[in-house]
PDB file of N, CA and C in Angstrom:
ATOM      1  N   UNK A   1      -6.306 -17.498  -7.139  1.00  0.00           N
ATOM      2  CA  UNK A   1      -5.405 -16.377  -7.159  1.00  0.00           C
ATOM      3  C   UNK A   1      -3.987 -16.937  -7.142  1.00  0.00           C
ATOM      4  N   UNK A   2      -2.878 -16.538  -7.581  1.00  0.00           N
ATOM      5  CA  UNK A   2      -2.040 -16.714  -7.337  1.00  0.00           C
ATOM      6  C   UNK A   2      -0.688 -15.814  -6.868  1.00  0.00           C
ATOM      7  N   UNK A   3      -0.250 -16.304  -5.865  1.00  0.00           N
ATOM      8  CA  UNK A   3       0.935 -14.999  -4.998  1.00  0.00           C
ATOM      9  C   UNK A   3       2.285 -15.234  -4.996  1.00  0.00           C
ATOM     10  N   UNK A   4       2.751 -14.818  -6.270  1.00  0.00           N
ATOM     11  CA  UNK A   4       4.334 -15.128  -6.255  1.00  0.00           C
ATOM     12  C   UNK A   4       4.110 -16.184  -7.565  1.00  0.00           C
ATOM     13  N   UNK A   5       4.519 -17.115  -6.816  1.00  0.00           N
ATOM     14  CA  UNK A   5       4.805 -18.525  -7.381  1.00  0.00           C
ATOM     15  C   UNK A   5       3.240 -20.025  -6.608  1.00  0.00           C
ATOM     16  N   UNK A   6       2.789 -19.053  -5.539  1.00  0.00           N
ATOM     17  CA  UNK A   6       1.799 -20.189  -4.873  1.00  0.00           C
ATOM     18  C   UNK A   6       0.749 -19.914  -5.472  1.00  0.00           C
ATOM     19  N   UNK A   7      -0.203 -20.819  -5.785  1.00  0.00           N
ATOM     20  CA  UNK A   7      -1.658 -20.776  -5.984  1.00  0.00           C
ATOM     21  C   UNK A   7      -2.243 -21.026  -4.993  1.00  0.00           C
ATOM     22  N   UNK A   8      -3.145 -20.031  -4.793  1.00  0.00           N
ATOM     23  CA  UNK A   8      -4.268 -19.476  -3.611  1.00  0.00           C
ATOM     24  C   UNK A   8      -5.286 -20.095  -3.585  1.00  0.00           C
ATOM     25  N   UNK A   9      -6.379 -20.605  -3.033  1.00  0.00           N
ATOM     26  CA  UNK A   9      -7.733 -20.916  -3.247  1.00  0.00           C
ATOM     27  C   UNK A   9      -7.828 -20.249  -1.770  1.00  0.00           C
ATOM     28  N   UNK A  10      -8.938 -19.263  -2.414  1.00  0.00           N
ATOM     29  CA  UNK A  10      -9.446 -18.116  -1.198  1.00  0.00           C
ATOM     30  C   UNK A  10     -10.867 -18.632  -0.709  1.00  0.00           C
ATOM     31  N   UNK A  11     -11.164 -18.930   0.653  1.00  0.00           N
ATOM     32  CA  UNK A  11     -12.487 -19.087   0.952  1.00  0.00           C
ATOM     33  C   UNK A  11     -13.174 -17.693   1.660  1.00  0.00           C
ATOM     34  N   UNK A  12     -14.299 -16.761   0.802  1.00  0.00           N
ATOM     35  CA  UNK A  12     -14.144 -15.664   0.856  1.00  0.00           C
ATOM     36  C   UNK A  12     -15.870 -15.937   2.253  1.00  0.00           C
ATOM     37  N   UNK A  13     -15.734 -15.481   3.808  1.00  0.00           N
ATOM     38  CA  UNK A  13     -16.877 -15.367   4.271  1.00  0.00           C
ATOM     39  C   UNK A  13     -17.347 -14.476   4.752  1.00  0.00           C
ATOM     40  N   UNK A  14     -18.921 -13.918   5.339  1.00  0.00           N
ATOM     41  CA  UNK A  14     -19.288 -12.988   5.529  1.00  0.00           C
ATOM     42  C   UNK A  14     -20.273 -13.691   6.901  1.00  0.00           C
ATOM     43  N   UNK A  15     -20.115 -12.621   8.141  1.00  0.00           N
ATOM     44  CA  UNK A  15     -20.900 -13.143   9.009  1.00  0.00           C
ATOM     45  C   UNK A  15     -21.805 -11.753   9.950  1.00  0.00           C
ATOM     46  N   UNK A  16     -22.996 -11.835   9.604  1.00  0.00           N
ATOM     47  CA  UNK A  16     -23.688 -10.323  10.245  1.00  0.00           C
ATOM     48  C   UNK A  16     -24.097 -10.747  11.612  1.00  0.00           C
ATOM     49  N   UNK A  17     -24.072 -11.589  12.069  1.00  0.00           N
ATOM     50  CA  UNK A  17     -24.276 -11.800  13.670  1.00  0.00           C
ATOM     51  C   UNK A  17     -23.009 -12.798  14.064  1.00  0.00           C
ATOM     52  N   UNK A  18     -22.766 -11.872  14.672  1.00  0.00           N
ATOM     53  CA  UNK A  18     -21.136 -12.601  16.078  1.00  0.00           C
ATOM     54  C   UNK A  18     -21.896 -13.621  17.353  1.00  0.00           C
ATOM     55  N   UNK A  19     -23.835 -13.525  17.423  1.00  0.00           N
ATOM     56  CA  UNK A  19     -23.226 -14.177  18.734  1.00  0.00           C
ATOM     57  C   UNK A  19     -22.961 -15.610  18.676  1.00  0.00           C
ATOM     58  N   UNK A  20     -22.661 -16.205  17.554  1.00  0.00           N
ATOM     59  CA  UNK A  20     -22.393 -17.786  17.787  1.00  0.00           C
ATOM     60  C   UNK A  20     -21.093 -17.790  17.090  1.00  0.00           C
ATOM     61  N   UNK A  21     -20.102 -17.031  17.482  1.00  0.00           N
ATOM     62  CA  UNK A  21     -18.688 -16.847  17.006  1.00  0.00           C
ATOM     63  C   UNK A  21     -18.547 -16.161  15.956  1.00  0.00           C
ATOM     64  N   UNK A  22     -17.224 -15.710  15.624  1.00  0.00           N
ATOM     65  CA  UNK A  22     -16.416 -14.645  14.667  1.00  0.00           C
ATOM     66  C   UNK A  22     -16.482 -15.668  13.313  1.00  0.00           C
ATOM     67  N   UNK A  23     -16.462 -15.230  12.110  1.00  0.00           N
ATOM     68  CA  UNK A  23     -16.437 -15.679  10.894  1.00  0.00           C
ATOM     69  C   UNK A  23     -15.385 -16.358  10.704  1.00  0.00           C
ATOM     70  N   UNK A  24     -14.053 -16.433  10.872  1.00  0.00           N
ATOM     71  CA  UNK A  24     -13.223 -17.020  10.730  1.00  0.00           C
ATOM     72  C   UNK A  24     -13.396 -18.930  11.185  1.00  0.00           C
ATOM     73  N   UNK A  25     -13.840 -18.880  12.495  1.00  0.00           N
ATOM     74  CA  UNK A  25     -14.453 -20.002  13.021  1.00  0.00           C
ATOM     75  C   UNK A  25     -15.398 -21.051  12.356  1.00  0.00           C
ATOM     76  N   UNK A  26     -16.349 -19.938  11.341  1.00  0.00           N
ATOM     77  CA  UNK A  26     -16.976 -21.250  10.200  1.00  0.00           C
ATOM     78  C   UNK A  26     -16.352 -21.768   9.363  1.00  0.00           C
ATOM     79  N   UNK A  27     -15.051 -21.833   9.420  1.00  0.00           N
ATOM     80  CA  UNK A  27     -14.454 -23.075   8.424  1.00  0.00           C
ATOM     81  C   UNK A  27     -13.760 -23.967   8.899  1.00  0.00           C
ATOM     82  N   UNK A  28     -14.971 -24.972   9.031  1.00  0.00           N
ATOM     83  CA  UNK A  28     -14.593 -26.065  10.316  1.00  0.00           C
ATOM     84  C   UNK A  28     -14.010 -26.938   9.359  1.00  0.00           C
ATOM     85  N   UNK A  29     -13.740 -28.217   9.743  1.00  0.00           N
ATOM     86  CA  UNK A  29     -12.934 -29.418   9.184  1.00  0.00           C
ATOM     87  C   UNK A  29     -13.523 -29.683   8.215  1.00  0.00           C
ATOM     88  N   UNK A  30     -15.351 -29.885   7.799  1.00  0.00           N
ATOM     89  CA  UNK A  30     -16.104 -30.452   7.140  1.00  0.00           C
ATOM     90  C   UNK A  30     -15.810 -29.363   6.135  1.00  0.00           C
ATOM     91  N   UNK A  31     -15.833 -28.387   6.604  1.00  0.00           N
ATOM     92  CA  UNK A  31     -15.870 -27.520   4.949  1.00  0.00           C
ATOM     93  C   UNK A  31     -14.422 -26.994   4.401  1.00  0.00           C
ATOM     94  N   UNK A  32     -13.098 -27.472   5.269  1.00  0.00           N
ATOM     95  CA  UNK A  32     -11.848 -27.361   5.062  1.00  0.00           C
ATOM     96  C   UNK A  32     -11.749 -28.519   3.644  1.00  0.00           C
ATOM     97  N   UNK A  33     -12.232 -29.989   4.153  1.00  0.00           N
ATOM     98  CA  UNK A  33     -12.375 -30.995   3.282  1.00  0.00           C
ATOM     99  C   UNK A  33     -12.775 -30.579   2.039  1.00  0.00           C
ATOM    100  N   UNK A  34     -14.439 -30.055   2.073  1.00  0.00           N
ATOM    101  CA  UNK A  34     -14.687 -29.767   1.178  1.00  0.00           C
ATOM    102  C   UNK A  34     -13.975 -29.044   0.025  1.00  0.00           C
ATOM    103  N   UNK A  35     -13.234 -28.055   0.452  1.00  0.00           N
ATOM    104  CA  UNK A  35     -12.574 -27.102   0.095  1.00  0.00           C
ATOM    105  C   UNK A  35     -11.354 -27.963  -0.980  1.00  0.00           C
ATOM    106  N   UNK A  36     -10.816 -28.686  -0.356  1.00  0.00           N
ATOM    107  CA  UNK A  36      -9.612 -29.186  -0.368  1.00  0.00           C
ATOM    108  C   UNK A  36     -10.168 -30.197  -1.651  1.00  0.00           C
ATOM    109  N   UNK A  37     -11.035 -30.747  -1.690  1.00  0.00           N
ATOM    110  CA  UNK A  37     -11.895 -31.493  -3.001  1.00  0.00           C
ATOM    111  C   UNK A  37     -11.311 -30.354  -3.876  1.00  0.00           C
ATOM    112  N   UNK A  38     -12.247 -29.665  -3.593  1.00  0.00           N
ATOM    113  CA  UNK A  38     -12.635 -28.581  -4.712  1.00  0.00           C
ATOM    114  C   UNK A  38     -11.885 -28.294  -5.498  1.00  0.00           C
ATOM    115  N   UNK A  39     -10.463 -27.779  -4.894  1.00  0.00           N
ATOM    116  CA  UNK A  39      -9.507 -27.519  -5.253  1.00  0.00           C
ATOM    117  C   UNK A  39      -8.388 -28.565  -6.361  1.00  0.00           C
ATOM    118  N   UNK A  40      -9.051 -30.255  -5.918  1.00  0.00           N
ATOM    119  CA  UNK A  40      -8.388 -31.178  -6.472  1.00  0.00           C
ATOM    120  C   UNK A  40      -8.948 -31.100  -7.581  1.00  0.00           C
ATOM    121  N   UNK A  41     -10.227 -31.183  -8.261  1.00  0.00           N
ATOM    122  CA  UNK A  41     -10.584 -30.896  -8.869  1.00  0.00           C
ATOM    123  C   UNK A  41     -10.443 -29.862  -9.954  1.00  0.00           C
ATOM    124  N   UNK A  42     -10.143 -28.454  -8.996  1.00  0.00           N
ATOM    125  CA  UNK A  42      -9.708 -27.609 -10.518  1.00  0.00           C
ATOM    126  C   UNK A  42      -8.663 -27.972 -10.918  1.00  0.00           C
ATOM    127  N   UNK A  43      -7.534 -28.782 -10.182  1.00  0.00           N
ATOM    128  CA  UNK A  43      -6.217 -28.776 -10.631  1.00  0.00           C
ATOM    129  C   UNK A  43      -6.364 -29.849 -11.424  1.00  0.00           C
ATOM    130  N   UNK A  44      -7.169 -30.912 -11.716  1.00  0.00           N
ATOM    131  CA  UNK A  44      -7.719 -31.986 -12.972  1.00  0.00           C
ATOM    132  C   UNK A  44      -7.828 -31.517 -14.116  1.00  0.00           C
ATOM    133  N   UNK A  45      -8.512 -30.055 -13.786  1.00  0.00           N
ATOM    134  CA  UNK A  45      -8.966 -29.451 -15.194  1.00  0.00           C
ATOM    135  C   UNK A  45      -8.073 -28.191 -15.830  1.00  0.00           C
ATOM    136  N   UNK A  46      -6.930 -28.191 -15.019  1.00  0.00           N
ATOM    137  CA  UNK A  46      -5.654 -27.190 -15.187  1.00  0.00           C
ATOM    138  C   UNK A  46      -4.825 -27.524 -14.588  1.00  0.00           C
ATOM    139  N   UNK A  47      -3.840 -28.865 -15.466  1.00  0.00           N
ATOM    140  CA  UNK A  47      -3.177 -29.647 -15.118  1.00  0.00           C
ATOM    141  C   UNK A  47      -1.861 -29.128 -15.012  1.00  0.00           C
ATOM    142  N   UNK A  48      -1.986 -27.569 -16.014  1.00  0.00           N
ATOM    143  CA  UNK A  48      -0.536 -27.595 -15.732  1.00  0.00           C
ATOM    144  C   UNK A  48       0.038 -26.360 -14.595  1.00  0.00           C
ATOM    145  N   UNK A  49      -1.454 -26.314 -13.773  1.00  0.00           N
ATOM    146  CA  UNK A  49      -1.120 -25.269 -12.286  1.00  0.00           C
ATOM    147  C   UNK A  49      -0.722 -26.647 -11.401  1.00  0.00           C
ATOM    148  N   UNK A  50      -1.284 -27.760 -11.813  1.00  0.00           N
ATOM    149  CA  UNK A  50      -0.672 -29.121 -10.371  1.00  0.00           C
ATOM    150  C   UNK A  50       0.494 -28.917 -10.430  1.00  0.00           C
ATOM    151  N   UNK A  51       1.568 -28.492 -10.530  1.00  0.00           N
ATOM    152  CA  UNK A  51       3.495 -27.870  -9.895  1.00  0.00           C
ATOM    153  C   UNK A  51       3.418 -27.336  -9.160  1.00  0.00           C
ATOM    154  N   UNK A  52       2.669 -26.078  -9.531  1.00  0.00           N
ATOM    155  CA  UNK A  52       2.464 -25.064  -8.409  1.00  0.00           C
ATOM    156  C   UNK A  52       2.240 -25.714  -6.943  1.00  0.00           C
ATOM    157  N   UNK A  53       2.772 -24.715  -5.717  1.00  0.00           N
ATOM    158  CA  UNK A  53       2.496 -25.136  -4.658  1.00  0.00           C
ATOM    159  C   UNK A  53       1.241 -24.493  -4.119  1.00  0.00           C
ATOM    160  N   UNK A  54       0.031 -24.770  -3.575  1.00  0.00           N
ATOM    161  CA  UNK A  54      -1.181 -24.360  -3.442  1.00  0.00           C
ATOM    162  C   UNK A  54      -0.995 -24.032  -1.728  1.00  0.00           C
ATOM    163  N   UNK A  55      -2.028 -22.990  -1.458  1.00  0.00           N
ATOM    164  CA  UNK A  55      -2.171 -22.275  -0.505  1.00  0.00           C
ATOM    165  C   UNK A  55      -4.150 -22.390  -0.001  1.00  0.00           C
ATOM    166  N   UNK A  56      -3.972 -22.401   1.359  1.00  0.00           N
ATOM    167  CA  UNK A  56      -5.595 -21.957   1.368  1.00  0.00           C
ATOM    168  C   UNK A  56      -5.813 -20.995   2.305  1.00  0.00           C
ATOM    169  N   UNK A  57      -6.630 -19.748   2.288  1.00  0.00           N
ATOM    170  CA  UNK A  57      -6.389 -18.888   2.987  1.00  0.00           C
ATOM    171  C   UNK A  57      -7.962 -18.235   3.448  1.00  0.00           C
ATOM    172  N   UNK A  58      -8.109 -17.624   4.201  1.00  0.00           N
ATOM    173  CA  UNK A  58      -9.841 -17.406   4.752  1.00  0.00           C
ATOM    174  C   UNK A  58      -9.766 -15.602   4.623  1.00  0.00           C
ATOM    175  N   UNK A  59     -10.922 -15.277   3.899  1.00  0.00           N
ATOM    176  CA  UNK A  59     -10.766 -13.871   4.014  1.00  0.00           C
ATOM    177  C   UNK A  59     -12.377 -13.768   4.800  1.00  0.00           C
ATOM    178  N   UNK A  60     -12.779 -13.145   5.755  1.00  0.00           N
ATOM    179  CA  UNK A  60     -13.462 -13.050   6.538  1.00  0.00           C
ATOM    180  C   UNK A  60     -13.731 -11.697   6.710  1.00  0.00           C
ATOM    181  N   UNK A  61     -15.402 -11.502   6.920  1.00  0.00           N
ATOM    182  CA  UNK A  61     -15.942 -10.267   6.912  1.00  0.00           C
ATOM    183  C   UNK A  61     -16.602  -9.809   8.249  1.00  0.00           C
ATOM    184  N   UNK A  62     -16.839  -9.376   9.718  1.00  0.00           N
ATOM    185  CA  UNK A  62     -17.569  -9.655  10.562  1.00  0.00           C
ATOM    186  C   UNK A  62     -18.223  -8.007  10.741  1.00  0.00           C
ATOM    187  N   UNK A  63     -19.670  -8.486  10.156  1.00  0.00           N
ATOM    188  CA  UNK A  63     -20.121  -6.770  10.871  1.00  0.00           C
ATOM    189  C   UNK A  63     -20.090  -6.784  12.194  1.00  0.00           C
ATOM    190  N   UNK A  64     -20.194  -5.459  12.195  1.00  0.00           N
ATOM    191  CA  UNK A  64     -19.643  -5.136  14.268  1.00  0.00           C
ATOM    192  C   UNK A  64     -20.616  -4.232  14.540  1.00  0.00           C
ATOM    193  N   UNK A  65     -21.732  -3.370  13.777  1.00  0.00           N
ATOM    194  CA  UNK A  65     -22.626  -2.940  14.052  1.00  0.00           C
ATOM    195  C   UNK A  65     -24.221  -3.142  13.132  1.00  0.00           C
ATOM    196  N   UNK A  66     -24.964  -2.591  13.941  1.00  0.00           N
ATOM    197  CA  UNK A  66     -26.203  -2.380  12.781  1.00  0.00           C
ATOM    198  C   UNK A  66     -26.263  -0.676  12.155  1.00  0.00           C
ATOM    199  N   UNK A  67     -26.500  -0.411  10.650  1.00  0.00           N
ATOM    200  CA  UNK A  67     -26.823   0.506  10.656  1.00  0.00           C
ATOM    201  C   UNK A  67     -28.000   1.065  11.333  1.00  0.00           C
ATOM    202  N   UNK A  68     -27.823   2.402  11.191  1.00  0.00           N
ATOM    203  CA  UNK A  68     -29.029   3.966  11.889  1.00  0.00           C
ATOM    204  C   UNK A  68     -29.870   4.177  10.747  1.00  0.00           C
ATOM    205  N   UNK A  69     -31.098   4.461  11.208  1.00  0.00           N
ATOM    206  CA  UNK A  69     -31.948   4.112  10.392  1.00  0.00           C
ATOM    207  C   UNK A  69     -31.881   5.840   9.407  1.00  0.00           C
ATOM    208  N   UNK A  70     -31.064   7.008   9.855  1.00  0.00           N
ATOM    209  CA  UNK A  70     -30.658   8.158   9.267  1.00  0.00           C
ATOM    210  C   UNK A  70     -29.983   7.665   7.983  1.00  0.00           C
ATOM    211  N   UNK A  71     -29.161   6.447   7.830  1.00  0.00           N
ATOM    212  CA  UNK A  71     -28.051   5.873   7.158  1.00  0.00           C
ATOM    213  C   UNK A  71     -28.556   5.663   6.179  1.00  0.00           C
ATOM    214  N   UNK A  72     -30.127   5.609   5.962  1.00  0.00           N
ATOM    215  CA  UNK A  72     -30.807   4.759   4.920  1.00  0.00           C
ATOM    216  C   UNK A  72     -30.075   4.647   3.366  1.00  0.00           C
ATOM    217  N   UNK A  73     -29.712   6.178   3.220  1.00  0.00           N
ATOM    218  CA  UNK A  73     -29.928   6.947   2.062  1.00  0.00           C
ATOM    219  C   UNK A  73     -28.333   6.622   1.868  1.00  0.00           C
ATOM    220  N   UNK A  74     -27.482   6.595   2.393  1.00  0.00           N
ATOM    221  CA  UNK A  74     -25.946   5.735   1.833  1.00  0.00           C
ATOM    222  C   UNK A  74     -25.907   4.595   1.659  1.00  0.00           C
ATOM    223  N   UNK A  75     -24.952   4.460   0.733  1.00  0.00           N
ATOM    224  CA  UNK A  75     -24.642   2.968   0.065  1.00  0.00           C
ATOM    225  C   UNK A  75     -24.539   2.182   1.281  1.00  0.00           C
ATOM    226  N   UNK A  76     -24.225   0.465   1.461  1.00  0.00           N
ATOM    227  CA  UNK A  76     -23.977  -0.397   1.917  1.00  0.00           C
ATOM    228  C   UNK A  76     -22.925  -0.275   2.607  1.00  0.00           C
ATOM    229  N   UNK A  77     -21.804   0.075   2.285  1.00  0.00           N
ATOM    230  CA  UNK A  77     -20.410  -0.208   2.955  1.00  0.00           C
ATOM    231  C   UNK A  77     -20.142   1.040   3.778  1.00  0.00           C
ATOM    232  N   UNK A  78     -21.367   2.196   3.569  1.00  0.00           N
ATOM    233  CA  UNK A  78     -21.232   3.541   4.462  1.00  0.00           C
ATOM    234  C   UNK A  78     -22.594   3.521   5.613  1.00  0.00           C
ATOM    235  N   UNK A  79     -22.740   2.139   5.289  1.00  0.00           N
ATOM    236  CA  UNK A  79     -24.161   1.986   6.861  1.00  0.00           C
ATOM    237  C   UNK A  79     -23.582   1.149   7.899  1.00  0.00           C
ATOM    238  N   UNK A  80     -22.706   0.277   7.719  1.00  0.00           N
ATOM    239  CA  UNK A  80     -22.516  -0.062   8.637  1.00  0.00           C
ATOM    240  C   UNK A  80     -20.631  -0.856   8.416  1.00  0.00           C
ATOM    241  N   UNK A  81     -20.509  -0.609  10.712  1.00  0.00           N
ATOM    242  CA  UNK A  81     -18.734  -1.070  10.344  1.00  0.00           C
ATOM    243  C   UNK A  81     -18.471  -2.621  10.321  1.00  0.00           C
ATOM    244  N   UNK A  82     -17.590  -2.826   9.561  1.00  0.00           N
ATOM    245  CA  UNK A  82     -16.989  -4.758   9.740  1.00  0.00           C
ATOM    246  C   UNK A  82     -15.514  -4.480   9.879  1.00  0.00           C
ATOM    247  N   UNK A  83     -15.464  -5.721  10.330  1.00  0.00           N
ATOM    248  CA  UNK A  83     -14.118  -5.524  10.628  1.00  0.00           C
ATOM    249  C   UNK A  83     -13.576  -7.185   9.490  1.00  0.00           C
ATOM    250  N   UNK A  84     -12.384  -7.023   8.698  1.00  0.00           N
ATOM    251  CA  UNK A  84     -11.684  -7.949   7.984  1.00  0.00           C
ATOM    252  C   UNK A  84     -10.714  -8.570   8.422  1.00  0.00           C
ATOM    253  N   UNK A  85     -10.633  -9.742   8.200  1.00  0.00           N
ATOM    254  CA  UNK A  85      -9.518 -10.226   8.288  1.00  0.00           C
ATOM    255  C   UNK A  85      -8.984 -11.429   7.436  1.00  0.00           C
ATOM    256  N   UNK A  86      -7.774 -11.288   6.850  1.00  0.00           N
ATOM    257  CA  UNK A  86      -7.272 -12.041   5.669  1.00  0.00           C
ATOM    258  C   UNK A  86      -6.507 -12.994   6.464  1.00  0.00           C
ATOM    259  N   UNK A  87      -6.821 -14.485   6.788  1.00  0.00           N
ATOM    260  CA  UNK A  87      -5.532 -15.530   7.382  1.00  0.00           C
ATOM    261  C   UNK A  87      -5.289 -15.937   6.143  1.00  0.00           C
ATOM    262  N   UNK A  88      -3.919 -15.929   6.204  1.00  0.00           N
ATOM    263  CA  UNK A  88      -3.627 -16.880   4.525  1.00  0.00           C
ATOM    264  C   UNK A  88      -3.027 -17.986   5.432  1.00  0.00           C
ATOM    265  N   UNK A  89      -2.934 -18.936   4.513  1.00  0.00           N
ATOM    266  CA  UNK A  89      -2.071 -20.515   4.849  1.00  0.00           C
ATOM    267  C   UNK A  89      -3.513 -20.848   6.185  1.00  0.00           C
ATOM    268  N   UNK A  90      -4.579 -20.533   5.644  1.00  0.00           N
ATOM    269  CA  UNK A  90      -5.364 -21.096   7.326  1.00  0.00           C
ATOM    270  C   UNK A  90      -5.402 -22.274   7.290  1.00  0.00           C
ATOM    271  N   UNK A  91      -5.177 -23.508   6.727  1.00  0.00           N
ATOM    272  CA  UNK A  91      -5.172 -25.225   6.842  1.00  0.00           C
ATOM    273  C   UNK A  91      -4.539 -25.287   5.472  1.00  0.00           C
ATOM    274  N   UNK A  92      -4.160 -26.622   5.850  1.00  0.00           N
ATOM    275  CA  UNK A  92      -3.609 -27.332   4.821  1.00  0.00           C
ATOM    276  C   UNK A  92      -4.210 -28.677   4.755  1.00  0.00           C
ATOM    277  N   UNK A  93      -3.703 -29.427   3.817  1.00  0.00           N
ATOM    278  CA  UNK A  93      -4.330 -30.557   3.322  1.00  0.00           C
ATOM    279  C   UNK A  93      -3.552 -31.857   4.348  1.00  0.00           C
TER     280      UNK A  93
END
C-alpha cells in the first residue's frame, strides 16, 4: 500500500482465541525479520519503489466473543464482535 509518499507493507492478522495473548503480540522478532526479507525482496523486483521510504504496520483482528447459536442464519461479521486495531510504523528494520 502506499500512504502519501511511504510504502506500506501491511501484516494483516486474525486471532479467535485471546487466551495466549491479543493478536497484535504475534508479530514477534522472528516474523518481524521475516517480514522485513519479504519486503527486500519485492523492492528487487520494483526497483523503482526502493526511493520510497517504507513503513511496516500490523492490522490486527481479535474476536471478543463466540457467536449464539440463534445467529446461525447471519453472515459472518453479524455473528460475532472483534475488536481492530491498525498500529502503523509497528517495527522497523
Amino acid at each position: 500500500m502506499q500512504d502519501k509518499h511511504i510504502l506500506v507493507f501491511i501484516e494483516v492478522r486474525y486471532r479467535q482465541n485471546l487466551n495466549f495473548g491479543n493478536t497484535v503480540e504475534t508479530v514477534h522478532l522472528a516474523k518481524q525479520i521475516k517480514l522485513i526479507k519479504t519486503a527486500k525482496y519485492y523492492l528487487q523486483h520494483f526497483p523503482q519503489l526502493e526511493r520510497l521510504p517504507c513503513r511496516f504496520d500490523v492490522f490486527a483482528v481479535d474476536r471478543l466473543a463466540k457467536p449464539q447459536r440463534w445467529f446461525e442464519k447471519l453472515n459472518t461479521s453479524q455473528r460475532c464482535s472483534a475488536q481492530v486495531e491498525w498500529v502503523k510504523n509497528a517495527f522497523s528494520e
